[in-house]
PDB file of N, CA and C in Angstrom:
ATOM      1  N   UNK A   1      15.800  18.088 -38.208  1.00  0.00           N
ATOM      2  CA  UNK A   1      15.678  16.815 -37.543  1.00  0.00           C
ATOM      3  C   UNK A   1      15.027  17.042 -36.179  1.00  0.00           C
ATOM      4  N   UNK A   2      13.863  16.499 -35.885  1.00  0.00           N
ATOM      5  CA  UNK A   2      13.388  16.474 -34.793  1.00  0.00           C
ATOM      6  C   UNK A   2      14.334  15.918 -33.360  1.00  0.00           C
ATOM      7  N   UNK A   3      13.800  16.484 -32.565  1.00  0.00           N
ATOM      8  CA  UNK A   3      14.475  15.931 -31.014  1.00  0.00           C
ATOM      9  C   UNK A   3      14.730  14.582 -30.645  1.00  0.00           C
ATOM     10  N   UNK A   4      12.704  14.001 -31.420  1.00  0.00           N
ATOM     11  CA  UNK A   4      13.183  12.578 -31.097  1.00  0.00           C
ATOM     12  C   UNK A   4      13.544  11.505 -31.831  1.00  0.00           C
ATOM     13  N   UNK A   5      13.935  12.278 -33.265  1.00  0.00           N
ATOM     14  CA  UNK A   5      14.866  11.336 -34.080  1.00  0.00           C
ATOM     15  C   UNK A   5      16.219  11.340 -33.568  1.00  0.00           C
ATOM     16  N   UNK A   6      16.842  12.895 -33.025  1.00  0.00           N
ATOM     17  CA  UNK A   6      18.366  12.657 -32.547  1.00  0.00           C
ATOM     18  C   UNK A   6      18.320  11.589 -31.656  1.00  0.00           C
ATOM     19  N   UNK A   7      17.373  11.698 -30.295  1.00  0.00           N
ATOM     20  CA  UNK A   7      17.184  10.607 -29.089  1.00  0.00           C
ATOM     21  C   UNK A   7      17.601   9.595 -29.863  1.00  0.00           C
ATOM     22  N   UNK A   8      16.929   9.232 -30.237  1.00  0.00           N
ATOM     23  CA  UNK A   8      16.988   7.501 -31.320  1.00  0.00           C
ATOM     24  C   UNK A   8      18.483   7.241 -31.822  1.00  0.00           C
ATOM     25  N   UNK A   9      18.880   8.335 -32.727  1.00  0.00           N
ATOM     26  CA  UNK A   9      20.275   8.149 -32.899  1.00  0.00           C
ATOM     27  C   UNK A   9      21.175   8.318 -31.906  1.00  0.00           C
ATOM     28  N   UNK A  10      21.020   9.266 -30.928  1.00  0.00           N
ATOM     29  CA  UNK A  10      21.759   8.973 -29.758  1.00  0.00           C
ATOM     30  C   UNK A  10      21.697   7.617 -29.145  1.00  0.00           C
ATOM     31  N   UNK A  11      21.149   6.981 -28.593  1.00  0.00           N
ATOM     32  CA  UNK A  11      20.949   6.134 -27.670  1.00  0.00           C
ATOM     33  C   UNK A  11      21.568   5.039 -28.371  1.00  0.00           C
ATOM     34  N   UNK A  12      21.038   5.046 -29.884  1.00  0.00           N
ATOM     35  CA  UNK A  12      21.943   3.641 -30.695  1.00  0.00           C
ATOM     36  C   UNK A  12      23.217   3.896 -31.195  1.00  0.00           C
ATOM     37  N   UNK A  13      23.621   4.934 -31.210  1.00  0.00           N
ATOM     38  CA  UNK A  13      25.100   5.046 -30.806  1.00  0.00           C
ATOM     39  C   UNK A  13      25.720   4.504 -29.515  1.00  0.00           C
ATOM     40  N   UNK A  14      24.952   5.236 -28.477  1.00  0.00           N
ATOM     41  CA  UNK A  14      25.239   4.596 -27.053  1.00  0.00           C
ATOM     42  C   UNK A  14      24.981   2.906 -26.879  1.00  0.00           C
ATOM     43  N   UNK A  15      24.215   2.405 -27.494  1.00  0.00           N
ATOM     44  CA  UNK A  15      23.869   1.358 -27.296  1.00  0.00           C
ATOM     45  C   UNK A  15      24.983   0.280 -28.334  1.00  0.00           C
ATOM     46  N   UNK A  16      25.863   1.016 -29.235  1.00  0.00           N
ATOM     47  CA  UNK A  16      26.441   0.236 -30.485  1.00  0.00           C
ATOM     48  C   UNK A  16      27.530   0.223 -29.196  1.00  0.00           C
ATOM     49  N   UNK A  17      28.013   1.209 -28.478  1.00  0.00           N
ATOM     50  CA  UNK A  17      29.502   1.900 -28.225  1.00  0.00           C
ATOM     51  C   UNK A  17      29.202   0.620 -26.872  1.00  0.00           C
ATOM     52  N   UNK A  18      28.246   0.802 -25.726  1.00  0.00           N
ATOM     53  CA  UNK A  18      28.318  -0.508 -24.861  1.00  0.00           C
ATOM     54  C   UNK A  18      28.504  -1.924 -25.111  1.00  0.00           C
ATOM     55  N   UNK A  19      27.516  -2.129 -26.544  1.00  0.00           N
ATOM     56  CA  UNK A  19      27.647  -3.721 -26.971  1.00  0.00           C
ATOM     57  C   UNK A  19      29.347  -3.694 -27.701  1.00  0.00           C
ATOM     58  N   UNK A  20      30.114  -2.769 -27.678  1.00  0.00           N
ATOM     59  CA  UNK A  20      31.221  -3.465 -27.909  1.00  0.00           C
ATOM     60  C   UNK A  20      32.284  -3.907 -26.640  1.00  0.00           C
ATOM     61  N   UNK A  21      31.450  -3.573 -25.519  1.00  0.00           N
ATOM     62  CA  UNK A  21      32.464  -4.723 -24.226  1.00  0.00           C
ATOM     63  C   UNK A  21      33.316  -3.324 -23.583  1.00  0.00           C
ATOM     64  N   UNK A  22      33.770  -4.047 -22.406  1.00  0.00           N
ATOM     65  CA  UNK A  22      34.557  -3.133 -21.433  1.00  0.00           C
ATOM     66  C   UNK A  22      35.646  -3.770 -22.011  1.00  0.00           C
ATOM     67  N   UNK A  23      36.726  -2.484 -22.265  1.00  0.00           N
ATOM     68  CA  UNK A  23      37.973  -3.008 -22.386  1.00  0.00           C
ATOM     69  C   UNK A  23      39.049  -3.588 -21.480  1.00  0.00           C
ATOM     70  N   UNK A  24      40.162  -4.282 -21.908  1.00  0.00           N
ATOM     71  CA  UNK A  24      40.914  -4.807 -20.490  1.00  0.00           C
ATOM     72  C   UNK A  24      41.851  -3.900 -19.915  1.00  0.00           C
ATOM     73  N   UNK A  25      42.531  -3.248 -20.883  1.00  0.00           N
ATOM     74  CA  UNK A  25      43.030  -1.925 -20.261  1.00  0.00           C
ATOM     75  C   UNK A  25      42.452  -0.706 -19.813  1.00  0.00           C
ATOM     76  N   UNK A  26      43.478  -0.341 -19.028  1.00  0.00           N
ATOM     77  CA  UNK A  26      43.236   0.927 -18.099  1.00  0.00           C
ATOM     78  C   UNK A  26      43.063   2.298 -18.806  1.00  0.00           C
ATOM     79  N   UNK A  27      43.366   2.236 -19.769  1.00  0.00           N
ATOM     80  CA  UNK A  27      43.480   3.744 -20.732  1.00  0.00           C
ATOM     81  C   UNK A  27      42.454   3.509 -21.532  1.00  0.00           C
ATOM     82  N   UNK A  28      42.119   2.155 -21.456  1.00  0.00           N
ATOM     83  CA  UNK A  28      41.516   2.297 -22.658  1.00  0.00           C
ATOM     84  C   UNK A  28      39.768   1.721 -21.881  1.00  0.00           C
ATOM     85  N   UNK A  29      39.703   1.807 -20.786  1.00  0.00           N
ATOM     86  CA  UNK A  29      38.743   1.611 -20.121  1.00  0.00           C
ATOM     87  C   UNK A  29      38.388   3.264 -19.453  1.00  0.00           C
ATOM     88  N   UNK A  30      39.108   3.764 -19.143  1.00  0.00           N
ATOM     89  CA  UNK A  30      38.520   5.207 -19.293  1.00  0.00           C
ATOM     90  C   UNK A  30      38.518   6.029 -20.341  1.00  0.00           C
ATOM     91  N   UNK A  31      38.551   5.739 -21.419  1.00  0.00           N
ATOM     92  CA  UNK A  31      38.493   6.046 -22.510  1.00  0.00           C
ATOM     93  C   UNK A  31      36.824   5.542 -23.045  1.00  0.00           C
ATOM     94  N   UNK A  32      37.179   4.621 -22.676  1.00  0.00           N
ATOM     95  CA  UNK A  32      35.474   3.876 -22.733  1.00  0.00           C
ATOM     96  C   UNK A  32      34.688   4.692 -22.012  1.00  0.00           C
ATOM     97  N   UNK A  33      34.924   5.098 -20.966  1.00  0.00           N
ATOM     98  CA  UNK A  33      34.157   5.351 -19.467  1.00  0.00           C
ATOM     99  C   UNK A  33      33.829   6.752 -20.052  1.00  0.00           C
ATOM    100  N   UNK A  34      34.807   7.314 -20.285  1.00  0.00           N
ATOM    101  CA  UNK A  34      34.801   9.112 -20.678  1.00  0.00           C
ATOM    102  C   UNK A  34      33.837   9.491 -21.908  1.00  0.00           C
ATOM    103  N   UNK A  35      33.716   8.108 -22.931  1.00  0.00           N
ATOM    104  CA  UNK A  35      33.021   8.580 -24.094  1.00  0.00           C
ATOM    105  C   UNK A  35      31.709   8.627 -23.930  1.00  0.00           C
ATOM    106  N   UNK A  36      31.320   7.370 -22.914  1.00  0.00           N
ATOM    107  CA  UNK A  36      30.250   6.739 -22.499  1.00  0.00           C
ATOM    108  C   UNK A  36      29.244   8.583 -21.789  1.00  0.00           C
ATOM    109  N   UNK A  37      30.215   8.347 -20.813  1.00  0.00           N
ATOM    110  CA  UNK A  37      29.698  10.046 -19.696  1.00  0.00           C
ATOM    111  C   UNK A  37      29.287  11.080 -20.676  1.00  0.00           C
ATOM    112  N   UNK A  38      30.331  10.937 -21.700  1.00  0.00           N
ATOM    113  CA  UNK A  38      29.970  12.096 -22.484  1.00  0.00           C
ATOM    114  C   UNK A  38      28.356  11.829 -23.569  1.00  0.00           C
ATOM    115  N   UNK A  39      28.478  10.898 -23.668  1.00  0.00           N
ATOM    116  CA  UNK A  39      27.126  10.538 -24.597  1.00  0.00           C
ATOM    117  C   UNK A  39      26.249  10.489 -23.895  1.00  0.00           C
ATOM    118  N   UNK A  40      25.897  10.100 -22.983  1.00  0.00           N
ATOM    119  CA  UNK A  40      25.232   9.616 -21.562  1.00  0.00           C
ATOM    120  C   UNK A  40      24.535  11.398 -21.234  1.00  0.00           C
ATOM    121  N   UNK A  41      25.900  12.483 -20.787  1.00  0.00           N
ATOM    122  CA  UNK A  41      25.264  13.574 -21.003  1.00  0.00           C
ATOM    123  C   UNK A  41      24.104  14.299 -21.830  1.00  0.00           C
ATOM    124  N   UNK A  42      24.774  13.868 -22.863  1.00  0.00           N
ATOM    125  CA  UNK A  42      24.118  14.923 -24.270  1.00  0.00           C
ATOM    126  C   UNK A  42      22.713  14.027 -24.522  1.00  0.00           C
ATOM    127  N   UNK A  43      23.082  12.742 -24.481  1.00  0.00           N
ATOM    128  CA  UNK A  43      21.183  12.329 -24.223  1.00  0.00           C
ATOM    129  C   UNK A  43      20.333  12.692 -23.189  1.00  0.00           C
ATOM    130  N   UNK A  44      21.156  13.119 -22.266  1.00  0.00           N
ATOM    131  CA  UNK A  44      20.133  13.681 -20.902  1.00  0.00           C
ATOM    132  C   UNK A  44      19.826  14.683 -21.091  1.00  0.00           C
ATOM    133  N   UNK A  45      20.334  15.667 -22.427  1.00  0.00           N
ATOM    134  CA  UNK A  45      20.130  17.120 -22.808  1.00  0.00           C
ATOM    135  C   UNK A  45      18.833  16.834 -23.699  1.00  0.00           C
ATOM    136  N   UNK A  46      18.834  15.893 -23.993  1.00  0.00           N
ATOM    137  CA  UNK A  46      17.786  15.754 -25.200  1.00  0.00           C
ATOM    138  C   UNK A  46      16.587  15.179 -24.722  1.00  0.00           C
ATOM    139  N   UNK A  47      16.847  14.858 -24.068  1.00  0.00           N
ATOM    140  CA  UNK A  47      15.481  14.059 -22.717  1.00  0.00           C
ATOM    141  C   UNK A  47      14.584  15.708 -22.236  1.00  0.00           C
ATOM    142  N   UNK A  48      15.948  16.102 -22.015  1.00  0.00           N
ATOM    143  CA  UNK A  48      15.055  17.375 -21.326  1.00  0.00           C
ATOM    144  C   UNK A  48      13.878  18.190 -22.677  1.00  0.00           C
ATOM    145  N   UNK A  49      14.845  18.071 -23.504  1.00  0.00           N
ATOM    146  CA  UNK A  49      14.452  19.306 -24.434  1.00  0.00           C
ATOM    147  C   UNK A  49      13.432  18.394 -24.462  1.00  0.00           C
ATOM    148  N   UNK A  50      13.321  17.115 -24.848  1.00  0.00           N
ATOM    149  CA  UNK A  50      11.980  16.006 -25.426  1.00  0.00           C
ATOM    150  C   UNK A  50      11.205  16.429 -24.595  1.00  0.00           C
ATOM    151  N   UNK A  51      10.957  16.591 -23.136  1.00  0.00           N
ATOM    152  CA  UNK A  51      10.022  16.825 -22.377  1.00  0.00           C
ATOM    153  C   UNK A  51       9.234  17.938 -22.200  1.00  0.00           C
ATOM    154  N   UNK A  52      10.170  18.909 -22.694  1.00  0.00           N
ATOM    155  CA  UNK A  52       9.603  20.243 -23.561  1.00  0.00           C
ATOM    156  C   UNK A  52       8.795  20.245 -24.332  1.00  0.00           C
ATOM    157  N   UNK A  53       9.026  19.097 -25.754  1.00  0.00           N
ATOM    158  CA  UNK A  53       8.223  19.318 -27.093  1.00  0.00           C
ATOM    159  C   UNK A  53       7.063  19.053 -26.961  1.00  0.00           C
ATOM    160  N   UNK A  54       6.157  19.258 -27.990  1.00  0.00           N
ATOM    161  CA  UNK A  54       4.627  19.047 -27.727  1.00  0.00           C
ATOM    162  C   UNK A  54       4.826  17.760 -28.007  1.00  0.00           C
ATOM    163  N   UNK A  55       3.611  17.205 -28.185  1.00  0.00           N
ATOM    164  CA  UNK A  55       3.302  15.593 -28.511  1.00  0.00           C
ATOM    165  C   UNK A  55       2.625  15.721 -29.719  1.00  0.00           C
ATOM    166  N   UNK A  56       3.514  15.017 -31.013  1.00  0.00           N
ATOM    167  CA  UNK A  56       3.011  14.946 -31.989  1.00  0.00           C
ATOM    168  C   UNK A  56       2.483  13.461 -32.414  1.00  0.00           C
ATOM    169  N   UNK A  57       1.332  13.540 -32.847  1.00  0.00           N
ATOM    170  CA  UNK A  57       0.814  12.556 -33.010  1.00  0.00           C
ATOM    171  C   UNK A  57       1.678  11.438 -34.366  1.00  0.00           C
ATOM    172  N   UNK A  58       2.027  12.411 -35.271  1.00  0.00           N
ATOM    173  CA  UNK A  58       2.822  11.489 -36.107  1.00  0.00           C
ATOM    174  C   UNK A  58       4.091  11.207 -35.920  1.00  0.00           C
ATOM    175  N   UNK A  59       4.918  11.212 -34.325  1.00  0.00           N
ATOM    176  CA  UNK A  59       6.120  10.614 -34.132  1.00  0.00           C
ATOM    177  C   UNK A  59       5.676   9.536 -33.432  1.00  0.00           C
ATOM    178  N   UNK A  60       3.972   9.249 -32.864  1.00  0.00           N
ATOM    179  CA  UNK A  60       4.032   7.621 -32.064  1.00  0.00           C
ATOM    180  C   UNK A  60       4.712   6.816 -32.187  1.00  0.00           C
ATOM    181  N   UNK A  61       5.002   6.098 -33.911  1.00  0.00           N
ATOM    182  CA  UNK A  61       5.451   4.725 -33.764  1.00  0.00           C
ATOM    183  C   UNK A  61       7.109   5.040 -33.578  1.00  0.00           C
ATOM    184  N   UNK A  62       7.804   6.104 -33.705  1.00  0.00           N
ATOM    185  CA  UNK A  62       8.984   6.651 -33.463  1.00  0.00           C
ATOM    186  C   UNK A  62       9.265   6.527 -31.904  1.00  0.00           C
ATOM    187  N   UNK A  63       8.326   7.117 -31.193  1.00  0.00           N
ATOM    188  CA  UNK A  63       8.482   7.239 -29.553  1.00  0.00           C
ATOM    189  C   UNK A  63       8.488   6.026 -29.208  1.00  0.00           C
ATOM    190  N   UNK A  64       7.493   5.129 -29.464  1.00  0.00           N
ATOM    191  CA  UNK A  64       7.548   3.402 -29.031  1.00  0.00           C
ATOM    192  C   UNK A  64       8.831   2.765 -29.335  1.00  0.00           C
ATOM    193  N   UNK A  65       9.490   2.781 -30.325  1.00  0.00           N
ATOM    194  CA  UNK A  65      10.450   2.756 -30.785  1.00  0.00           C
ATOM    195  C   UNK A  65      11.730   3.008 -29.471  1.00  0.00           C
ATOM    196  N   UNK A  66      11.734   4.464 -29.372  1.00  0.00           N
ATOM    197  CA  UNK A  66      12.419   4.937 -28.241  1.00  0.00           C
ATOM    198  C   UNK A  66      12.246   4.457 -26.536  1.00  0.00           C
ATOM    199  N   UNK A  67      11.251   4.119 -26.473  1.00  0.00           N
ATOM    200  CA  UNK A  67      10.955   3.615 -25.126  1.00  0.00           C
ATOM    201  C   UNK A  67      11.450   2.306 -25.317  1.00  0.00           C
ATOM    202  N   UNK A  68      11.365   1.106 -26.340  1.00  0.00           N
ATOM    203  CA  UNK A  68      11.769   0.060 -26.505  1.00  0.00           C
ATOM    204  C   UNK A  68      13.160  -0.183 -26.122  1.00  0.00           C
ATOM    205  N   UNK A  69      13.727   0.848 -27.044  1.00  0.00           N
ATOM    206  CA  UNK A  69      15.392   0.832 -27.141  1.00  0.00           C
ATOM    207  C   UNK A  69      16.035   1.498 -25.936  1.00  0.00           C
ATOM    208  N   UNK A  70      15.165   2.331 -25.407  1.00  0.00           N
ATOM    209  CA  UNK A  70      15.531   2.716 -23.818  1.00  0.00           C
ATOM    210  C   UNK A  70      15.842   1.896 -22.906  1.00  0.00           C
ATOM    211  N   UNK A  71      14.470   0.593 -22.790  1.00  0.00           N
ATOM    212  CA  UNK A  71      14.851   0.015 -21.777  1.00  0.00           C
ATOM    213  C   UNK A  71      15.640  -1.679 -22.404  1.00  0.00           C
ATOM    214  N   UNK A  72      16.046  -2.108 -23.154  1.00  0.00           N
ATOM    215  CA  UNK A  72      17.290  -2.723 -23.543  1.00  0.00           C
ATOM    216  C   UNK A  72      18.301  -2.236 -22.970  1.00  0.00           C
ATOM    217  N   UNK A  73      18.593  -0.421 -23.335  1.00  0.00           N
ATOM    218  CA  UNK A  73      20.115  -0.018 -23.407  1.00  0.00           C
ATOM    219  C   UNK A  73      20.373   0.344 -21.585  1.00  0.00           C
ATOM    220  N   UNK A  74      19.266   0.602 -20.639  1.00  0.00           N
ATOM    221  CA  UNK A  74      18.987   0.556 -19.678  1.00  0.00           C
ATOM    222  C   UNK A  74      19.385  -0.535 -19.122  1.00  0.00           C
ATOM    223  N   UNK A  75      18.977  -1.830 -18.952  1.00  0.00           N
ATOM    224  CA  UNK A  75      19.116  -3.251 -19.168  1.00  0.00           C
ATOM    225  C   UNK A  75      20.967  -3.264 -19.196  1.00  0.00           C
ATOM    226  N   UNK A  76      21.773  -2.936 -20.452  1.00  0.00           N
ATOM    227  CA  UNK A  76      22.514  -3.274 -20.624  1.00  0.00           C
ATOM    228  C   UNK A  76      23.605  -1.968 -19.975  1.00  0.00           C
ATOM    229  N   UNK A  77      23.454  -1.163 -19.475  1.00  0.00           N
ATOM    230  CA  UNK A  77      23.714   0.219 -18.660  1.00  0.00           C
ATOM    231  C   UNK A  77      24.034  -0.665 -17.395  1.00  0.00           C
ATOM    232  N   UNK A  78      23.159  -1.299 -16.615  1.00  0.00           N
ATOM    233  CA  UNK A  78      23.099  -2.151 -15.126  1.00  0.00           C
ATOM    234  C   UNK A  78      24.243  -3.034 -15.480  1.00  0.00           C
ATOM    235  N   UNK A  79      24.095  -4.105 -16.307  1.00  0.00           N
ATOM    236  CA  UNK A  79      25.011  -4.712 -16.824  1.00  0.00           C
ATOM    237  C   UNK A  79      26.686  -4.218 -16.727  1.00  0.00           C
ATOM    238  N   UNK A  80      26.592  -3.410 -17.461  1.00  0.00           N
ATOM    239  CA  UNK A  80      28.448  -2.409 -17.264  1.00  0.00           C
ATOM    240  C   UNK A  80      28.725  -2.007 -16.081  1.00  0.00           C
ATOM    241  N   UNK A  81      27.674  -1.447 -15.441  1.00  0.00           N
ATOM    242  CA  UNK A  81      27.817  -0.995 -14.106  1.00  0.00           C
ATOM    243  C   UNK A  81      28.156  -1.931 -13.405  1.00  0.00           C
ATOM    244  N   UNK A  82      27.464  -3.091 -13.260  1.00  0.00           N
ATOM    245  CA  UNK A  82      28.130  -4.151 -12.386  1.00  0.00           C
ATOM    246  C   UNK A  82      29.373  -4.799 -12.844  1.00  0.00           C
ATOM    247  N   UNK A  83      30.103  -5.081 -13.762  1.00  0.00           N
ATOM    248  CA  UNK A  83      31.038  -5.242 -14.213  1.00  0.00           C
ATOM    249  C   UNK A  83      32.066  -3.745 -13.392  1.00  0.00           C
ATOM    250  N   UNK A  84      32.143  -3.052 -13.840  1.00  0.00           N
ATOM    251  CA  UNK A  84      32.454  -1.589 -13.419  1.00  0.00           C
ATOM    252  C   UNK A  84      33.220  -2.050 -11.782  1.00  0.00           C
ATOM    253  N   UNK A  85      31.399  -1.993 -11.199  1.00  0.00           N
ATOM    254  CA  UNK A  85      31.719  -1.928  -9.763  1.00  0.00           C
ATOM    255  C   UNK A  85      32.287  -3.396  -9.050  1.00  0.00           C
ATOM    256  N   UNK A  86      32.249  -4.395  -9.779  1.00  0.00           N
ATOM    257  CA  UNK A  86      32.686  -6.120  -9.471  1.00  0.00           C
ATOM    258  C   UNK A  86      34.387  -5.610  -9.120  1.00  0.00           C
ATOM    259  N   UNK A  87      34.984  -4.925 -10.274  1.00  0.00           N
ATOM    260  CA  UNK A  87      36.074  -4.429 -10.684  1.00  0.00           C
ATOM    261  C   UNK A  87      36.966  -3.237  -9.605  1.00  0.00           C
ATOM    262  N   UNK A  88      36.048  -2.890  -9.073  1.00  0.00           N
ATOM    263  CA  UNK A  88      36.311  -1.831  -7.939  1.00  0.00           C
ATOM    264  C   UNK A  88      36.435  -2.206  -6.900  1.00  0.00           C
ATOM    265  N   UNK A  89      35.828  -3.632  -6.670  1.00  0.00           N
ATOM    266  CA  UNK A  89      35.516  -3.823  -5.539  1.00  0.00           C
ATOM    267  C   UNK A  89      36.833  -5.143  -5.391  1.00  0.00           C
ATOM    268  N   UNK A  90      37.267  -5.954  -6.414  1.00  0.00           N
ATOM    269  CA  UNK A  90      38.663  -6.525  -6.713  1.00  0.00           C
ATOM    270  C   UNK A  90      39.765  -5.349  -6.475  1.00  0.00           C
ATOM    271  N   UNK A  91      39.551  -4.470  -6.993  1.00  0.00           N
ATOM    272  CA  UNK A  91      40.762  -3.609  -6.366  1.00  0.00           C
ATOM    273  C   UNK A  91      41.381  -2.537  -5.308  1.00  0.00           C
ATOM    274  N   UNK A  92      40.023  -2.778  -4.585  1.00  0.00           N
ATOM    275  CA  UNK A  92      39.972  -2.353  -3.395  1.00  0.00           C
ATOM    276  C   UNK A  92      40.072  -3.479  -2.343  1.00  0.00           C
ATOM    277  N   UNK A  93      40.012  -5.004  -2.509  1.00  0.00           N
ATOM    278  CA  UNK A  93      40.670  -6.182  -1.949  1.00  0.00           C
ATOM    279  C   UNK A  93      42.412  -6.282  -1.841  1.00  0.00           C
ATOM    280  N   UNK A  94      42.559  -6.023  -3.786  1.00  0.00           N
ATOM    281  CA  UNK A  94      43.895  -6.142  -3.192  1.00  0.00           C
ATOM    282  C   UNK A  94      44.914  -4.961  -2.791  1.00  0.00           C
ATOM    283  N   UNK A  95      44.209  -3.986  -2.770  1.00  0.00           N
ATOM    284  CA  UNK A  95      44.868  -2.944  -2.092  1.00  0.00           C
ATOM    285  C   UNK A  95      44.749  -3.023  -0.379  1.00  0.00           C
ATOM    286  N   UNK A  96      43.466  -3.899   0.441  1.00  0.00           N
ATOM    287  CA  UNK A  96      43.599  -4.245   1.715  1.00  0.00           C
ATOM    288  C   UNK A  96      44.788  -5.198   1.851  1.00  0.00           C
ATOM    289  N   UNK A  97      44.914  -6.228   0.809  1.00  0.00           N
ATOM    290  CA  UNK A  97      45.677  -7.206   1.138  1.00  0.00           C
ATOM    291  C   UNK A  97      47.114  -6.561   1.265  1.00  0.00           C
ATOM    292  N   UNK A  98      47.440  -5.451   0.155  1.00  0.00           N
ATOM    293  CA  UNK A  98      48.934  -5.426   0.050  1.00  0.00           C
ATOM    294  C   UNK A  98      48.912  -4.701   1.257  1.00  0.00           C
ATOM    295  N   UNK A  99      48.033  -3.951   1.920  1.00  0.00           N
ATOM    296  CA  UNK A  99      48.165  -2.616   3.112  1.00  0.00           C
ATOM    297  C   UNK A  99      48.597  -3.931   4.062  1.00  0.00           C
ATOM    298  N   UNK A 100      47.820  -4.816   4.410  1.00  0.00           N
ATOM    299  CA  UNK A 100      47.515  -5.779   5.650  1.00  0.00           C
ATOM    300  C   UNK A 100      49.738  -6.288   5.395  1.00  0.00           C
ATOM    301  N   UNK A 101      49.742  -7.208   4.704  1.00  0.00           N
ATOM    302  CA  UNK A 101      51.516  -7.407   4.204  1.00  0.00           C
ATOM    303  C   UNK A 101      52.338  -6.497   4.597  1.00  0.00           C
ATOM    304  N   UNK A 102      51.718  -4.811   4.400  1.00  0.00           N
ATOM    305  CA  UNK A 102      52.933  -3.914   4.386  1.00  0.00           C
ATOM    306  C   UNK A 102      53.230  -3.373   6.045  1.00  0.00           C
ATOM    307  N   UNK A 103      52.102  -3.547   6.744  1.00  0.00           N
ATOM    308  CA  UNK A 103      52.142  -3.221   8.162  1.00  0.00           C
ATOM    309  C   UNK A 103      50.818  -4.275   8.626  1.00  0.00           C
ATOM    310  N   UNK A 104      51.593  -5.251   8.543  1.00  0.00           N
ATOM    311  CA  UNK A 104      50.623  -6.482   9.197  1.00  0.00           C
ATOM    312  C   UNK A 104      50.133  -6.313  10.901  1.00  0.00           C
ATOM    313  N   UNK A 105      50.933  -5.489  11.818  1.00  0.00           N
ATOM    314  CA  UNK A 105      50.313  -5.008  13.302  1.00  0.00           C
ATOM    315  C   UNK A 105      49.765  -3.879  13.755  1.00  0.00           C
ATOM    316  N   UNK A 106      48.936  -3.721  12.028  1.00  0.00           N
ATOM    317  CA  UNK A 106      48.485  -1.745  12.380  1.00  0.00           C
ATOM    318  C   UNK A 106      46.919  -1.822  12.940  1.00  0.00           C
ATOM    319  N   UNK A 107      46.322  -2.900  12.751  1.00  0.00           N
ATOM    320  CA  UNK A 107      45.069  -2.624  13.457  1.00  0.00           C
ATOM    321  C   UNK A 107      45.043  -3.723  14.952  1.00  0.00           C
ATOM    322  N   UNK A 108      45.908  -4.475  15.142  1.00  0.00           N
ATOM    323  CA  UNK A 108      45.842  -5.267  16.347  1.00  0.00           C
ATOM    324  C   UNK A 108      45.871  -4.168  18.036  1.00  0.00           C
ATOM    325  N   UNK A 109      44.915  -4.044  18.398  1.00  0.00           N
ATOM    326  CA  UNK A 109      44.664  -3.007  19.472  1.00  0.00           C
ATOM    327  C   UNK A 109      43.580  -4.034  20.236  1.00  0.00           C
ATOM    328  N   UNK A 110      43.393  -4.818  20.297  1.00  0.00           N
ATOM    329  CA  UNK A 110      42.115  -5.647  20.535  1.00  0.00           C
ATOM    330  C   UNK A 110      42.193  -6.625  21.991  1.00  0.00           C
ATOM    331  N   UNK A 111      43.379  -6.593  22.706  1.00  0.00           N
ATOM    332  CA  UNK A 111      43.558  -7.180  24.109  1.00  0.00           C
ATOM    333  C   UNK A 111      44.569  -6.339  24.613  1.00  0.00           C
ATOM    334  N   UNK A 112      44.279  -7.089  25.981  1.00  0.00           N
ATOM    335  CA  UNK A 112      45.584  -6.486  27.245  1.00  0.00           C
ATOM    336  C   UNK A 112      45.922  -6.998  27.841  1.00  0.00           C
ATOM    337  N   UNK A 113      46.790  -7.416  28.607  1.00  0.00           N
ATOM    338  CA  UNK A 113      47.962  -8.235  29.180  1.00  0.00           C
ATOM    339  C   UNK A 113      47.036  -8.375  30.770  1.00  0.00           C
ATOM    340  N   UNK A 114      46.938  -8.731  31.387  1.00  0.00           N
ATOM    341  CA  UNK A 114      46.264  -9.560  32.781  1.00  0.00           C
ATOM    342  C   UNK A 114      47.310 -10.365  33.412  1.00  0.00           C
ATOM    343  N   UNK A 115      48.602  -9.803  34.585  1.00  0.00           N
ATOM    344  CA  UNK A 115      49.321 -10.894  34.804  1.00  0.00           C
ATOM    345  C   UNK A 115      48.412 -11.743  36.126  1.00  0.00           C
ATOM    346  N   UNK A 116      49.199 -12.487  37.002  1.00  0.00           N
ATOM    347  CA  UNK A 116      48.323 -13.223  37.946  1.00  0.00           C
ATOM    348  C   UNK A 116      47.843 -12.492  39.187  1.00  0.00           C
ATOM    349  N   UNK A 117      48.981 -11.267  39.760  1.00  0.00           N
ATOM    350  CA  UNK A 117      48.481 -10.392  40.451  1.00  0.00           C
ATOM    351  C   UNK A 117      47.372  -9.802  40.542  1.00  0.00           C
ATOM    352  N   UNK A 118      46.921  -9.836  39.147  1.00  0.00           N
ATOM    353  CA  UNK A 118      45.485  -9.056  39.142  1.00  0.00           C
ATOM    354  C   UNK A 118      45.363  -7.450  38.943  1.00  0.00           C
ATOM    355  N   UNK A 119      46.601  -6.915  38.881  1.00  0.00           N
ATOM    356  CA  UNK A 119      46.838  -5.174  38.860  1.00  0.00           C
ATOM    357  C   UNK A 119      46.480  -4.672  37.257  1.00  0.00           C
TER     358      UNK A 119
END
C-alpha cells in the first residue's frame, strides 16, 4: 500500500472520528482528545514520509483527492478547536468567579486613606 493511499485512509478515519461531535463528558472528552493527538500524530508521520516519495504520475487523481479532503478536515479541525478553546475559556471564568467569592478582598490594594490634616 502506498503512502498516499494510507494518508487517505488516515485522514478519513480522522475525519469520520471528528464528525462524530465533542463529547459532554470529561473522560470521555479526553478520550476523544487523546485518540484525536494520536491520529493527528501518525498522519504527520505520513506527511513526512509523503514528502519524501517521488511523484508518481499515476497517483494524481488520488493526491487531488487528498488535498480536497485535507482542507474540509482542516476546516473542521478549526471548528473543534474553537469549541475546545470556547470551553476553556468558560472554565477559566468560573474558576475567577469561585476564587473572587472565596477571598472577595484579595486584589483590593487600589486607594489610601487621606484624613483632613493632610499627613
Amino acid at each position: 500500500m502506498s503512502i498516499l493511499t494510507q494518508l487517505f485512509k488516515q485522514t478519513a478515519e480522522l475525519q469520520k472520528h471528528v464528525d462524530s461531535g465533542l463529547p459532554s463528558g470529561d473522560d470521555e472528552r479526553m478520550a476523544f482528545i487523546q485518540t484525536l493527538d494520536e491520529g493527528l500524530i501518525e498522519r504527520g508521520r505520513l506527511i513526512e514520509q509523503l514528502a519524501d516519495d517521488s511523484k508518481d504520475p499515476a497517483m494524481d487523481e488520488l493526491r487531488d483527492e487528498v488535498i480536497k479532503q485535507n482542507k474540509t478536515f482542516q476546516a473542521n479541525l478549526l471548528i473543534l478547536q474553537q469549541l475546545i478553546r470556547n470551553d476553556l475559556h468558560q472554565l477559566h471564568l468560573k474558576k475567577e468567579t469561585g476564587r473572587k467569592y472565596e477571598q472577595p478582598y484579595e486584589g483590593m490594594t487600589d486607594g489610601a486613606f487621606f484624613d483632613k490634616r493632610g499627613v
